[in-house]
PDB file of N, CA and C in Angstrom:
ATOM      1  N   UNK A   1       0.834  -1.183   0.000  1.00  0.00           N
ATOM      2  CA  UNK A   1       0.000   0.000   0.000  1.00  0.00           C
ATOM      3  C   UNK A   1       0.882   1.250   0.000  1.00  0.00           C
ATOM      4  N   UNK A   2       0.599   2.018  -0.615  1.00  0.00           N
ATOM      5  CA  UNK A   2       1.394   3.368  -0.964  1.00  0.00           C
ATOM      6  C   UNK A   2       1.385   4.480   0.054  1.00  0.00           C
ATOM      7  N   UNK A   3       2.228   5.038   0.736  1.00  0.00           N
ATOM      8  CA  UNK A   3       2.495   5.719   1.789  1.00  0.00           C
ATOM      9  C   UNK A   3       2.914   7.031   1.108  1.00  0.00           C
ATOM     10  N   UNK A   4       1.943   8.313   2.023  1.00  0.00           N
ATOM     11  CA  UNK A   4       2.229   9.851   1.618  1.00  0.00           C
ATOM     12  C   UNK A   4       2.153  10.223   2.945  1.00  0.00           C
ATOM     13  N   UNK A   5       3.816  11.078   2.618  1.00  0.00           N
ATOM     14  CA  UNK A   5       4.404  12.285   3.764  1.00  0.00           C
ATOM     15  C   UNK A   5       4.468  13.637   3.366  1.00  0.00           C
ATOM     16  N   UNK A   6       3.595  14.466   3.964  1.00  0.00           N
ATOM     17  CA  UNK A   6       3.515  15.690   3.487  1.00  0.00           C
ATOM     18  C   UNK A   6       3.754  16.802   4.566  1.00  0.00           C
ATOM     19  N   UNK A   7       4.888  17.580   3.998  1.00  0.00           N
ATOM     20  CA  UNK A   7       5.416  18.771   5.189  1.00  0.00           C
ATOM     21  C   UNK A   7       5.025  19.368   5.561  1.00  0.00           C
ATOM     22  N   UNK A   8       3.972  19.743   6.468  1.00  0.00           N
ATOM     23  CA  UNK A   8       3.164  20.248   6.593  1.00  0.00           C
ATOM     24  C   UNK A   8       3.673  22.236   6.858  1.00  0.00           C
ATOM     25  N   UNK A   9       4.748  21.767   7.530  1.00  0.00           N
ATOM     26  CA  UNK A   9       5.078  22.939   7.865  1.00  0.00           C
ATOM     27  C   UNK A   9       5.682  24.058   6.118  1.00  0.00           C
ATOM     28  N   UNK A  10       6.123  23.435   5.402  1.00  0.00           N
ATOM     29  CA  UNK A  10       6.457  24.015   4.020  1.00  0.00           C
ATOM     30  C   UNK A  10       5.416  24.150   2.976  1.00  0.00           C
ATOM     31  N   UNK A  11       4.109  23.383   3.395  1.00  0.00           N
ATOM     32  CA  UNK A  11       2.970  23.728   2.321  1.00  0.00           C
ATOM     33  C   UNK A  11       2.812  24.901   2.733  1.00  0.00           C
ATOM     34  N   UNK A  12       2.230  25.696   1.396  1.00  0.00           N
ATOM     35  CA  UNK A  12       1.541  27.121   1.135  1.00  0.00           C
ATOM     36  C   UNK A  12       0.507  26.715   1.145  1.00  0.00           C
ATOM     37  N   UNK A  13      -0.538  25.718   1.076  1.00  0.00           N
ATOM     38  CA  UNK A  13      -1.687  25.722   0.904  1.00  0.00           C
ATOM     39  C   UNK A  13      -2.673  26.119  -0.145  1.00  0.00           C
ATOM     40  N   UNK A  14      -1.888  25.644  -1.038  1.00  0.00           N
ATOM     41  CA  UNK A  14      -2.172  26.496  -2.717  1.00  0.00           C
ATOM     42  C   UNK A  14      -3.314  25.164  -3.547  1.00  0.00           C
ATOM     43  N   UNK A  15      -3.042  24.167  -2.441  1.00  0.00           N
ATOM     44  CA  UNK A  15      -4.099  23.035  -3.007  1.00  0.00           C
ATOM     45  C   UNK A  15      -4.188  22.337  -4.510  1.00  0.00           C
ATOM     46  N   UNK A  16      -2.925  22.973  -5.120  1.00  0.00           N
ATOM     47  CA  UNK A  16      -2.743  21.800  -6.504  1.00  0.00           C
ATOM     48  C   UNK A  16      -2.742  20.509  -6.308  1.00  0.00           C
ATOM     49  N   UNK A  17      -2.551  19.760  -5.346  1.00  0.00           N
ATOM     50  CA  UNK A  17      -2.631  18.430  -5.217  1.00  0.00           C
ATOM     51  C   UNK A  17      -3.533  18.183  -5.200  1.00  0.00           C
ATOM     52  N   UNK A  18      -4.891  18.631  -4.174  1.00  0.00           N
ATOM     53  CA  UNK A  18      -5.989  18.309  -3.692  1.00  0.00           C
ATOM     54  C   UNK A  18      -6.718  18.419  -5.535  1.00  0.00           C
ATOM     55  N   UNK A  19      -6.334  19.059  -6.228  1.00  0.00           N
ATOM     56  CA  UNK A  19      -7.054  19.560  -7.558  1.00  0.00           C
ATOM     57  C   UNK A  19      -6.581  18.114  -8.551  1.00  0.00           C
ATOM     58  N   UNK A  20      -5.374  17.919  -8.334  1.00  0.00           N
ATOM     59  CA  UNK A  20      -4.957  16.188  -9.185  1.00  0.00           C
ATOM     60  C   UNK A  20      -4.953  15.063  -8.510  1.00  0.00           C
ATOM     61  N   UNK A  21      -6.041  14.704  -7.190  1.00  0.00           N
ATOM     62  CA  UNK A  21      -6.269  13.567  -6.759  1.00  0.00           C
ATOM     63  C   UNK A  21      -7.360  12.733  -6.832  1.00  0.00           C
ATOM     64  N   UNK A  22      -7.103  11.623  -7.982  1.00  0.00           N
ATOM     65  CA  UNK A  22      -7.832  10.908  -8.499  1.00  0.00           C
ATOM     66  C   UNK A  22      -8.955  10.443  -7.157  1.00  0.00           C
ATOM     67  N   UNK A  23      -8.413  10.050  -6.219  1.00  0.00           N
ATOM     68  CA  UNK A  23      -8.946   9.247  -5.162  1.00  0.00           C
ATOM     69  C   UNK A  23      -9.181  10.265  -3.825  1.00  0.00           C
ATOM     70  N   UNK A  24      -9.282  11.724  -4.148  1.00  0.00           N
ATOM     71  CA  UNK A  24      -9.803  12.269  -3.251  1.00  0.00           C
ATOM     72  C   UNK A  24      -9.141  11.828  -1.844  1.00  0.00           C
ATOM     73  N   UNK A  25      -8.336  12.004  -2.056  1.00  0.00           N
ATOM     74  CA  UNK A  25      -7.100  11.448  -0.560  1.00  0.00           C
ATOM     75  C   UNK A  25      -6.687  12.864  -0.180  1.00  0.00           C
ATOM     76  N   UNK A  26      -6.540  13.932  -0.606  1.00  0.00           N
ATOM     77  CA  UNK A  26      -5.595  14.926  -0.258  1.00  0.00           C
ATOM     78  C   UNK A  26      -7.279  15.932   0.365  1.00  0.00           C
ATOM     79  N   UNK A  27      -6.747  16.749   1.322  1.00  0.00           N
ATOM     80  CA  UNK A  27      -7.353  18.174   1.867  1.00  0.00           C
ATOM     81  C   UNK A  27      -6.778  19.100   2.769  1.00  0.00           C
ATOM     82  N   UNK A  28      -7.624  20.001   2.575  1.00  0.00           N
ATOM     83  CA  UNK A  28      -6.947  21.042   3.753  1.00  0.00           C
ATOM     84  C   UNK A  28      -7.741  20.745   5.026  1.00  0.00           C
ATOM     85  N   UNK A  29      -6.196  21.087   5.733  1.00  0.00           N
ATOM     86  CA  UNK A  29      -6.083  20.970   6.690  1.00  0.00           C
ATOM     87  C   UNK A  29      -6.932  21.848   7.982  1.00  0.00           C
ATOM     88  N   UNK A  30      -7.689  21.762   8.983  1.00  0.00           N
ATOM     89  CA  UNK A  30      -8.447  22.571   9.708  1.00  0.00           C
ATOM     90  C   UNK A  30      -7.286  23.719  10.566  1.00  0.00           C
ATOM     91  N   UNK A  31      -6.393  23.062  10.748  1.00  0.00           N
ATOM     92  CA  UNK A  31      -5.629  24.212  11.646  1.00  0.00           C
ATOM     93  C   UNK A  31      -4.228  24.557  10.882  1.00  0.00           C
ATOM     94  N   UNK A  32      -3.717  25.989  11.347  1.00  0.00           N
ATOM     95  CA  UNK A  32      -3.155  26.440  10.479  1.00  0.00           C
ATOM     96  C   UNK A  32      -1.413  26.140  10.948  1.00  0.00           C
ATOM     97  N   UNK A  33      -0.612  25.861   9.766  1.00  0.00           N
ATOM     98  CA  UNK A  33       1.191  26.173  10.454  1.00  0.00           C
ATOM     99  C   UNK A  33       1.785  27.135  10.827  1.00  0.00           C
ATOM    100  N   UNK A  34       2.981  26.876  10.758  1.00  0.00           N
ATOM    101  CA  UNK A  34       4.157  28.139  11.230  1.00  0.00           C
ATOM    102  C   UNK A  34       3.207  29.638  10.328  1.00  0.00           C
ATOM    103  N   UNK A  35       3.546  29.083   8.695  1.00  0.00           N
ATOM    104  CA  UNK A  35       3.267  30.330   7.860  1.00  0.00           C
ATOM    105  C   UNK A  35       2.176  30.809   8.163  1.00  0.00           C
ATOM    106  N   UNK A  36       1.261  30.293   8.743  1.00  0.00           N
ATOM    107  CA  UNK A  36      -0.027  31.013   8.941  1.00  0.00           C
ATOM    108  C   UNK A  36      -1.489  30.507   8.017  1.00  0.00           C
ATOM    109  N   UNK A  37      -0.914  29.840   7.069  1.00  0.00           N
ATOM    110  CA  UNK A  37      -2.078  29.270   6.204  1.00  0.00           C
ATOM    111  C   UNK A  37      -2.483  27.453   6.491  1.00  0.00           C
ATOM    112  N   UNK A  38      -3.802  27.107   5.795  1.00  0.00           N
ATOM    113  CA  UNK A  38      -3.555  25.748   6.035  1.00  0.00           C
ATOM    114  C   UNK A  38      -3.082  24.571   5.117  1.00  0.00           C
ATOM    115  N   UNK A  39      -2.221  24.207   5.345  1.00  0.00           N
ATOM    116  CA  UNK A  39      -1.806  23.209   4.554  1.00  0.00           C
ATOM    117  C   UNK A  39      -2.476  21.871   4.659  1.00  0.00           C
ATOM    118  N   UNK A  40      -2.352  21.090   3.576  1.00  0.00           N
ATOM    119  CA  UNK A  40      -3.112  20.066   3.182  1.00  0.00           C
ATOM    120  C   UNK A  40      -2.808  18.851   4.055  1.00  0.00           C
ATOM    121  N   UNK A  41      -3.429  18.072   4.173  1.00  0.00           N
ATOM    122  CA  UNK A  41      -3.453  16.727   4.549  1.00  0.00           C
ATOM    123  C   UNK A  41      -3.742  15.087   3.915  1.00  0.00           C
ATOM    124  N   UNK A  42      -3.474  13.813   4.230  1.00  0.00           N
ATOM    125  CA  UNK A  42      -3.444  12.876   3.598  1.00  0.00           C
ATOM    126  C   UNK A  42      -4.430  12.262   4.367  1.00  0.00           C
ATOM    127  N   UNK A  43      -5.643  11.773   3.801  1.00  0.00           N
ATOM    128  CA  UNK A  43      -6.320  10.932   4.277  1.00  0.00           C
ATOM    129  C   UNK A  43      -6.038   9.347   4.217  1.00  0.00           C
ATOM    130  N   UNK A  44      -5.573   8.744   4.806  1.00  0.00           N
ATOM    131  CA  UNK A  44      -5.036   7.535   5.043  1.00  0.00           C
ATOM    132  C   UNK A  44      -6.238   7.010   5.087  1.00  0.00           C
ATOM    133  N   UNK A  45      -7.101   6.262   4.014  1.00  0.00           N
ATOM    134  CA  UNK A  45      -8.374   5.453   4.098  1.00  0.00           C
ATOM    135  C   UNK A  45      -7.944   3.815   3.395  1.00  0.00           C
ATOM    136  N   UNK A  46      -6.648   4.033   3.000  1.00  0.00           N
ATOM    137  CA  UNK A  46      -6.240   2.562   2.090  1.00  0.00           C
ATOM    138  C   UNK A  46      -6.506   2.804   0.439  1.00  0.00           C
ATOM    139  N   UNK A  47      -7.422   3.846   0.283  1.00  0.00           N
ATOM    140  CA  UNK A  47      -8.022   4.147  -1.198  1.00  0.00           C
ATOM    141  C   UNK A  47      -6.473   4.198  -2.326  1.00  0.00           C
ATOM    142  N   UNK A  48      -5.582   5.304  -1.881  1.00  0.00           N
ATOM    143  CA  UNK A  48      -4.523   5.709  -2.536  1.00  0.00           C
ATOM    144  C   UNK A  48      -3.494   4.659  -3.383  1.00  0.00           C
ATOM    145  N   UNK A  49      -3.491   5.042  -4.724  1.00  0.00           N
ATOM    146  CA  UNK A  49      -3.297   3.878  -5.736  1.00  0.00           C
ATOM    147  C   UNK A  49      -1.368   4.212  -5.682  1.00  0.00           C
ATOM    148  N   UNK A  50      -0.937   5.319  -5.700  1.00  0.00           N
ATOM    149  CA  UNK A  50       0.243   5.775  -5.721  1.00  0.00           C
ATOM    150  C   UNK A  50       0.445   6.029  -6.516  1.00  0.00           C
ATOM    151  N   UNK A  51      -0.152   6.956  -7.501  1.00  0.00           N
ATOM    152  CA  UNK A  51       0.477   7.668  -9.059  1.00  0.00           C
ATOM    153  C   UNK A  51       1.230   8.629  -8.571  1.00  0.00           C
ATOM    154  N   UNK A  52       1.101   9.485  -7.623  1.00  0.00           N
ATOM    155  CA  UNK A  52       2.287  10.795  -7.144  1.00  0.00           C
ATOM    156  C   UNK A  52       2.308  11.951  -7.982  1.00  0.00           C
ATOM    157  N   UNK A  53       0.992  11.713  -8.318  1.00  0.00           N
ATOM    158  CA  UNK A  53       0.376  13.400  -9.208  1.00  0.00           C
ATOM    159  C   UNK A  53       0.492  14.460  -8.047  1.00  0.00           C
ATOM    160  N   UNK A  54       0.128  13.925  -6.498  1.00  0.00           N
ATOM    161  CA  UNK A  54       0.592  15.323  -5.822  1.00  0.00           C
ATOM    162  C   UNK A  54       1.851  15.485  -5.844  1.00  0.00           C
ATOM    163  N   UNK A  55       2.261  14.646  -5.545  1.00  0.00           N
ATOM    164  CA  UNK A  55       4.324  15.167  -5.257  1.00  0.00           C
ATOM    165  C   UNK A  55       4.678  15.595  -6.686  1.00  0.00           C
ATOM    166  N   UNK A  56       4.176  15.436  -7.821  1.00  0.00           N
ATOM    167  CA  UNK A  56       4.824  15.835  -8.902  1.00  0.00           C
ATOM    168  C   UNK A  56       4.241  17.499  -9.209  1.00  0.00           C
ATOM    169  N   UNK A  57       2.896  17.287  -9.157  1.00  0.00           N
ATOM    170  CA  UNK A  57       1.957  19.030  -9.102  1.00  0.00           C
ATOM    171  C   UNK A  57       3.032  20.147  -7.985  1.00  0.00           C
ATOM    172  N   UNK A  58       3.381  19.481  -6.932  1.00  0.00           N
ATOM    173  CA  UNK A  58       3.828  20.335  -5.635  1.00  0.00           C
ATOM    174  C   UNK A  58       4.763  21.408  -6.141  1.00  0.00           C
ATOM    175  N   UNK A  59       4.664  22.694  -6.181  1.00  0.00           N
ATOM    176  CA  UNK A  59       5.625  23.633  -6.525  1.00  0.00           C
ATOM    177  C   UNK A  59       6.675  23.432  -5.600  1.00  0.00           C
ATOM    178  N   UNK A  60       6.418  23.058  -3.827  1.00  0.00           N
ATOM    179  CA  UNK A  60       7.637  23.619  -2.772  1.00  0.00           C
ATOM    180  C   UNK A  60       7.861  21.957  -2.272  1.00  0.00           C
ATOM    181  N   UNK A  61       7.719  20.982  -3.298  1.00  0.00           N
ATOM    182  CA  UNK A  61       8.208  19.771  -2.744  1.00  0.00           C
ATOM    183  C   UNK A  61       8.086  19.506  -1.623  1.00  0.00           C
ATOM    184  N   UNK A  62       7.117  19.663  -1.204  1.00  0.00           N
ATOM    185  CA  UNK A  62       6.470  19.250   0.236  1.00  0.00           C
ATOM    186  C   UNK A  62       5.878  17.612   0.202  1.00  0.00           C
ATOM    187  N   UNK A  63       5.883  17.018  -0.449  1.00  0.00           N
ATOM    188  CA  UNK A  63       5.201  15.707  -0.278  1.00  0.00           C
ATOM    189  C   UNK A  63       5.887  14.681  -1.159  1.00  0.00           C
ATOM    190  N   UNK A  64       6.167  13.562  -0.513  1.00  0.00           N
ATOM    191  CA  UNK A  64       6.724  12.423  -0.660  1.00  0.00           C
ATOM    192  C   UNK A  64       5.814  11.336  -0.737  1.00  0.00           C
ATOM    193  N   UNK A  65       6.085  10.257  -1.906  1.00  0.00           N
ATOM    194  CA  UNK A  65       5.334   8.949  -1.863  1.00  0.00           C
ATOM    195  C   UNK A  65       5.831   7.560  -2.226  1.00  0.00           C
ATOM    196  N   UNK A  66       5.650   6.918  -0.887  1.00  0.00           N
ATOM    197  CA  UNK A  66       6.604   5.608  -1.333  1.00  0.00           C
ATOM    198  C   UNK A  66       5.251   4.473  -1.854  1.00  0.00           C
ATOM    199  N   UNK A  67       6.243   3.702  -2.623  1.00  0.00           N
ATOM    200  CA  UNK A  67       4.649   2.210  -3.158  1.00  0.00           C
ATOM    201  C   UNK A  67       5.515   1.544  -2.117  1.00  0.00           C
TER     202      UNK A  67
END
């Protein structure tokens, strides 16, 4: 099963991932980081196939995905 780590503290919260996730795995986050905005989160439901359209969309390389 495919595992996503996402920095929370280096997202801008600009939500391109959440916009290329086939499986609706990615969202924002309710509370905010260091920068002040909210950055996204990984819903760990088992759904996630591991294409890595977010880590590839990510402008500030904030998110990692292992198969």
């Amino acid at each position: 099963m495919p595992k996503i780590k996402i920095d929370r503290e280096k997202c801008k919260g600009c939500l391109l991932c959440v916009s290329v996730c086939s499986k609706n795995m990615i969202m924002a986050d309710g509370e905010l980081n260091k920068r002040g905005v909210k950055p996204v989160v990984f819903k760990d439901t088992g759904v996630c196939i591991g294409c890595a359209m977010c880590a590839v969309i990510c402008p500030d390389c904030c998110i990692e995905v292992w198969k």
